[in-house]
Each structure stands twice: as C-alpha cells, then as structure tokens.
N, C-alpha and C. Protein backbone atom coordinates (compact mmCIF):
# COMPACT_ATOMS: atom_id res chain seq x y z
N UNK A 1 0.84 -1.17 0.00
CA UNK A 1 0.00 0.00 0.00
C UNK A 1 0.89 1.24 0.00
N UNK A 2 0.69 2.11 -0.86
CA UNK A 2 1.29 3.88 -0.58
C UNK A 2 0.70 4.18 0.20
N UNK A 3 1.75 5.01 1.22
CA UNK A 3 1.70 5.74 1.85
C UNK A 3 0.76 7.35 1.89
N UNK A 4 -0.07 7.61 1.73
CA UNK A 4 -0.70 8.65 1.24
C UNK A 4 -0.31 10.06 2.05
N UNK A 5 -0.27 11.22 1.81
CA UNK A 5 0.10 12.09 2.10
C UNK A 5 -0.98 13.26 2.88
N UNK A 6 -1.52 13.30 3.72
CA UNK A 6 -2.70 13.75 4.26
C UNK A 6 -2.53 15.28 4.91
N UNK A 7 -3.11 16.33 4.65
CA UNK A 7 -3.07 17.81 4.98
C UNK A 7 -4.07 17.75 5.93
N UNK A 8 -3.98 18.30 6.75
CA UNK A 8 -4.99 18.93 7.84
C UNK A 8 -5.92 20.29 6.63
N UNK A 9 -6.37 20.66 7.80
CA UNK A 9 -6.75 20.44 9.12
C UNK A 9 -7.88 19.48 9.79
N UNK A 10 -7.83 19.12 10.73
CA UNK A 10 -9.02 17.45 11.35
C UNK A 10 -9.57 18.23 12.26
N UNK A 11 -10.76 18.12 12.34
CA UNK A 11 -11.49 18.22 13.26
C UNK A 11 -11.50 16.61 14.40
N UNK A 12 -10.95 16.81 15.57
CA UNK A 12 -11.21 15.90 16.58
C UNK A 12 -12.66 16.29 17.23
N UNK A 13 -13.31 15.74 17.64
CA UNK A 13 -14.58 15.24 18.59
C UNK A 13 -14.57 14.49 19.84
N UNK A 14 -14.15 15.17 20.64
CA UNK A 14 -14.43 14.15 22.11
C UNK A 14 -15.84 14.47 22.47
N UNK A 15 -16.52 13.56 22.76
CA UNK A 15 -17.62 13.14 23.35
C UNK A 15 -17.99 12.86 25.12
N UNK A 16 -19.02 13.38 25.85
CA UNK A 16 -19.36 13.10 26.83
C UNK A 16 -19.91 13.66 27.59
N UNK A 17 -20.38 12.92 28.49
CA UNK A 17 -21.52 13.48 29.24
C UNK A 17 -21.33 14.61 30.43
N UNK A 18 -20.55 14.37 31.27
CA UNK A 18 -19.84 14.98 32.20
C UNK A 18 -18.16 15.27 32.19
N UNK A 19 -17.76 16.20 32.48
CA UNK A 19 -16.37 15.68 32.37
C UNK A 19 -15.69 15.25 33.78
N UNK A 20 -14.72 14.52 33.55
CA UNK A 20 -14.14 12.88 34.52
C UNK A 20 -12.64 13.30 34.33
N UNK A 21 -12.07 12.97 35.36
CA UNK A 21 -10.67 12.13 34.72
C UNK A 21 -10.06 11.86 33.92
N UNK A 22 -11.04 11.00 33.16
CA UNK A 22 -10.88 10.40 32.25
C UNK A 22 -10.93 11.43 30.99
N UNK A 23 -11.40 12.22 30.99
CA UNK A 23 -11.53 13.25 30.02
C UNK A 23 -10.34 13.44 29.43
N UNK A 24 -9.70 13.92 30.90
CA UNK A 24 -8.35 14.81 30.49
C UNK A 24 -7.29 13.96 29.88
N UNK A 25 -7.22 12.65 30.29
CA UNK A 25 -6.30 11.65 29.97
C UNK A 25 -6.44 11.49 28.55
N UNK A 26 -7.56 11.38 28.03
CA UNK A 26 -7.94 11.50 26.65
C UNK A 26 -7.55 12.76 25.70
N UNK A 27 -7.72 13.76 26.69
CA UNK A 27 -7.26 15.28 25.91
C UNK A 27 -5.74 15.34 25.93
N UNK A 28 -5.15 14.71 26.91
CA UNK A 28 -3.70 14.87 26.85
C UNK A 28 -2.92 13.94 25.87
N UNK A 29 -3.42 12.80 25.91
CA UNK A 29 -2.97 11.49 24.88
C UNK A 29 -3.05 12.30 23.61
N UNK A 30 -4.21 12.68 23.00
CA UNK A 30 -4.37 13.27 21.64
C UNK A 30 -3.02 14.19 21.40
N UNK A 31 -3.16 15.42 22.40
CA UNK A 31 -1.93 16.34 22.57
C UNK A 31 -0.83 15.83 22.64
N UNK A 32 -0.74 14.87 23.23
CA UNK A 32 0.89 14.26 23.32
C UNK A 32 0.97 13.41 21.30
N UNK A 33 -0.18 12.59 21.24
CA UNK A 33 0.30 11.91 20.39
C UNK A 33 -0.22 12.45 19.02
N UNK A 34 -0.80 13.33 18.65
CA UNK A 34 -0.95 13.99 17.01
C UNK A 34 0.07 14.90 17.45
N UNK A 35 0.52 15.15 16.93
CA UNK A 35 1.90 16.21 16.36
C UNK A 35 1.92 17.09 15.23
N UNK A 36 1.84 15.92 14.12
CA UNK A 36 2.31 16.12 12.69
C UNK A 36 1.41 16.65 11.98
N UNK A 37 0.21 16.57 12.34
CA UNK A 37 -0.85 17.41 11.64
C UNK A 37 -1.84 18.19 12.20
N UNK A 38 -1.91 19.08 11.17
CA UNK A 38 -2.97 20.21 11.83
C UNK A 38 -4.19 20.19 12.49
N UNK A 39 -4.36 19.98 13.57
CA UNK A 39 -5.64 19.39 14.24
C UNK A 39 -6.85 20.67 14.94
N UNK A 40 -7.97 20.51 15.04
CA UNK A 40 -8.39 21.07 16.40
C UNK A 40 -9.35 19.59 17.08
N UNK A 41 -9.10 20.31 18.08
CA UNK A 41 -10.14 19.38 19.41
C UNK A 41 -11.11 20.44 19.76
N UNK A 42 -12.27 19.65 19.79
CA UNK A 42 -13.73 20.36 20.54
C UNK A 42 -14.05 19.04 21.37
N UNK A 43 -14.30 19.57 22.74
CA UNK A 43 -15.39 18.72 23.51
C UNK A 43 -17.05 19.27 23.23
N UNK A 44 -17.48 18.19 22.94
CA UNK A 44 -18.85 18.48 23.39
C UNK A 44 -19.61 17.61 24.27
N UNK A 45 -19.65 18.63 25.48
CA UNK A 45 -20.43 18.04 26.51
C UNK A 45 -21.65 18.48 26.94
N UNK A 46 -22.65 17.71 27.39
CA UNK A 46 -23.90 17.75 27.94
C UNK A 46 -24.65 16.29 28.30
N UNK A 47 -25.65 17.03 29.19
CA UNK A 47 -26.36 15.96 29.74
C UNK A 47 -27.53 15.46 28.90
N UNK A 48 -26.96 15.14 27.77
CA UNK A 48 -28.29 14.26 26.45
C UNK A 48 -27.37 13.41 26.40
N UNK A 49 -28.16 12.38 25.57
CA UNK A 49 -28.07 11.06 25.35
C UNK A 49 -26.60 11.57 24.21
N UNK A 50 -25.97 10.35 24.10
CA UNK A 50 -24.65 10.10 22.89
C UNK A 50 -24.89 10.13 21.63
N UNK A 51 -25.93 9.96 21.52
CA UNK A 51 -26.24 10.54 20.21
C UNK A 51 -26.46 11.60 20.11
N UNK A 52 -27.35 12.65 20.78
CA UNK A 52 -27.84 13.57 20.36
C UNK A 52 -26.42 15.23 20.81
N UNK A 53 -24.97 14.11 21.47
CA UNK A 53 -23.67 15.43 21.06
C UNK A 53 -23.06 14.86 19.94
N UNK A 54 -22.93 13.52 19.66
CA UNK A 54 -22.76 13.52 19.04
C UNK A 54 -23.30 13.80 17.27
N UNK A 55 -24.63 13.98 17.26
CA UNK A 55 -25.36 15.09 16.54
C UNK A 55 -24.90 16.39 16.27
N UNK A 56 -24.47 16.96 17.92
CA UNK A 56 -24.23 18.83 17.57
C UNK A 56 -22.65 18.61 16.79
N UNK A 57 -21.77 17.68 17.40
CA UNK A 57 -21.00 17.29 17.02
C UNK A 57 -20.63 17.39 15.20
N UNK A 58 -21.44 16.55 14.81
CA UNK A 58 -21.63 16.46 13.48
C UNK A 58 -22.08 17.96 12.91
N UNK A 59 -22.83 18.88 13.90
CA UNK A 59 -23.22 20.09 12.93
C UNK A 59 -21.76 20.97 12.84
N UNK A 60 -20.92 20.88 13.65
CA UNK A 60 -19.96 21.74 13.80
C UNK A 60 -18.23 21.37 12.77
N UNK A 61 -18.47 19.78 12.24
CA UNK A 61 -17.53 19.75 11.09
C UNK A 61 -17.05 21.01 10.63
N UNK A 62 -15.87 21.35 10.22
CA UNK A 62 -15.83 22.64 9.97
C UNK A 62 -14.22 22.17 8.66
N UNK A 63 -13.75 20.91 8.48
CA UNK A 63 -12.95 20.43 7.83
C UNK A 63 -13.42 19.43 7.17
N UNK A 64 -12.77 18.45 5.90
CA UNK A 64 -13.02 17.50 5.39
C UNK A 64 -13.11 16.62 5.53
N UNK A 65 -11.91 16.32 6.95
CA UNK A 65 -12.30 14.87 7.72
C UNK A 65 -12.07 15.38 9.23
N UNK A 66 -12.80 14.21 9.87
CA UNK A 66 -12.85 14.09 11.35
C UNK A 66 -12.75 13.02 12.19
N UNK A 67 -13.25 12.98 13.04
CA UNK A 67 -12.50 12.03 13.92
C UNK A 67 -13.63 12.41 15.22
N UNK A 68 -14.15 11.43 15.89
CA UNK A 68 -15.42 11.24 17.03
C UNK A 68 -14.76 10.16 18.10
N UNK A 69 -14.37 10.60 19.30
CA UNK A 69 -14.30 9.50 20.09
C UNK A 69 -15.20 9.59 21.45
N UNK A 70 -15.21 8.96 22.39
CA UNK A 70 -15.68 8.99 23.56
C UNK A 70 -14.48 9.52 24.64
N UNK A 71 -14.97 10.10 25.60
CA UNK A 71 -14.16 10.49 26.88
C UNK A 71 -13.37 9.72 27.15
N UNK A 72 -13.47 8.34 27.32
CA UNK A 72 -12.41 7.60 28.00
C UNK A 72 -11.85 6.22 26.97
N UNK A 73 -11.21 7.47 26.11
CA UNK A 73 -10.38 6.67 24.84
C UNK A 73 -9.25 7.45 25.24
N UNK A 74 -8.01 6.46 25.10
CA UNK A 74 -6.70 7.30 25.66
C UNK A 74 -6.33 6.35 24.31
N UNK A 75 -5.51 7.45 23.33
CA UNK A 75 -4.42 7.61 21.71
C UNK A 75 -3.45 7.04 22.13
N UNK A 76 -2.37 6.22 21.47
CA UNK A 76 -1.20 5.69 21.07
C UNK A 76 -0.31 6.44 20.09
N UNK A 77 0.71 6.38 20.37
CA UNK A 77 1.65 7.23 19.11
C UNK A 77 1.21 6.44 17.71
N UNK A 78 0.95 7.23 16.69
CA UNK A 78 0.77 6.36 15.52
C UNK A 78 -0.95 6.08 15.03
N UNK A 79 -1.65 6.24 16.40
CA UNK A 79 -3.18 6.45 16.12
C UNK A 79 -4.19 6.75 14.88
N UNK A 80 -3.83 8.12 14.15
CA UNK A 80 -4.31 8.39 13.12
C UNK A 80 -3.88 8.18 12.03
N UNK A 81 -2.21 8.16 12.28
CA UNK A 81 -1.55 7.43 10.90
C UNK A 81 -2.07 5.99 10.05
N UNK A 82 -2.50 5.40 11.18
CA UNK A 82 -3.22 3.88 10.81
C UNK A 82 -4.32 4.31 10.29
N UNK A 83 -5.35 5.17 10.55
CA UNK A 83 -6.41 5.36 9.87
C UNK A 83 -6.29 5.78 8.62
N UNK A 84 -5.43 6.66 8.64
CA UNK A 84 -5.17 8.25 7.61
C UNK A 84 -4.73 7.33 5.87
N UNK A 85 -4.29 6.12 6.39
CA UNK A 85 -3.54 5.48 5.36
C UNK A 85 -4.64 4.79 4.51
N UNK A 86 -5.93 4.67 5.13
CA UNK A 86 -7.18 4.26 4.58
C UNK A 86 -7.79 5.15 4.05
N UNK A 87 -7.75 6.28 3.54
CA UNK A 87 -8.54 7.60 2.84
C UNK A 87 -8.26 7.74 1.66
N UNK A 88 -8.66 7.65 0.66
CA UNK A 88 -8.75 7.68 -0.70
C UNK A 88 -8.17 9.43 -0.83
C-alpha cells in the first residue's frame, strides 16, 4: 500500500456526558500523540443522550475529515496514521 500524504486540518470530537478524569487523559494522549498534523479538538459536553452530542457534534464539522471519540479513549503514538492510510 502507498503511503498517502494527508493535509490537515481534522477536526477531533471528544464526546461526553460529564467531564471525569478520564476526560483529560484522553485530551492529553491526543496532545501528546498527534503532532504532525494540523488538528483542532472540541469537547462536546452535555447531559443528552450520545447521540444527540454527538449530533451537535456532526453540525460543527468545519474540515473535510474528522474524527469522534468517547471520553475515555486514551491515543497511542501512531493512532491516526493507521487510519489516515485508509482515505482515498
């Protein structure tokens, strides 16, 4: 497979209901482990159901691709590169 060459900017999406602990561990992993490309992070939090932030979520795309996780997903170095290599 080639290697494909991918430009920002990404919209990240953290998701959740309250924020935890766990939040931040998730916000810091991202920070520690995207680097190389142009990113932003938005939380969207509230007390509705997971679908319905991740809904407002979806209205606020503001780039070509994105990226949706939950609060208590903690990134690996190399995270998006594995995805990024799947995009036409």
């Amino acid at each position: 497979m080639t290697k494909k060459t991918f430009r920002g900017p990404l919209d990240i999406f953290v998701i959740c209901y309250e924020r935890s602990p766990a939040m931040e561990l998730c916000l810091e992993s991202i920070r520690q482990c995207t680097t190389h490309i142009e990113h932003r992070i938005s939380v969207i939090e509230g007390k509705r159901s997971a679908a319905e932030n991740r809904n407002i979520a979806m209205s606020r795309v503001s780039s070509p691709w994105f990226v949706m996780m939950d609060d208590d997903v903690v990134v690996t170095p190399g995270w998006l590169d594995i995805m990024l290599e799947h995009i036409d």
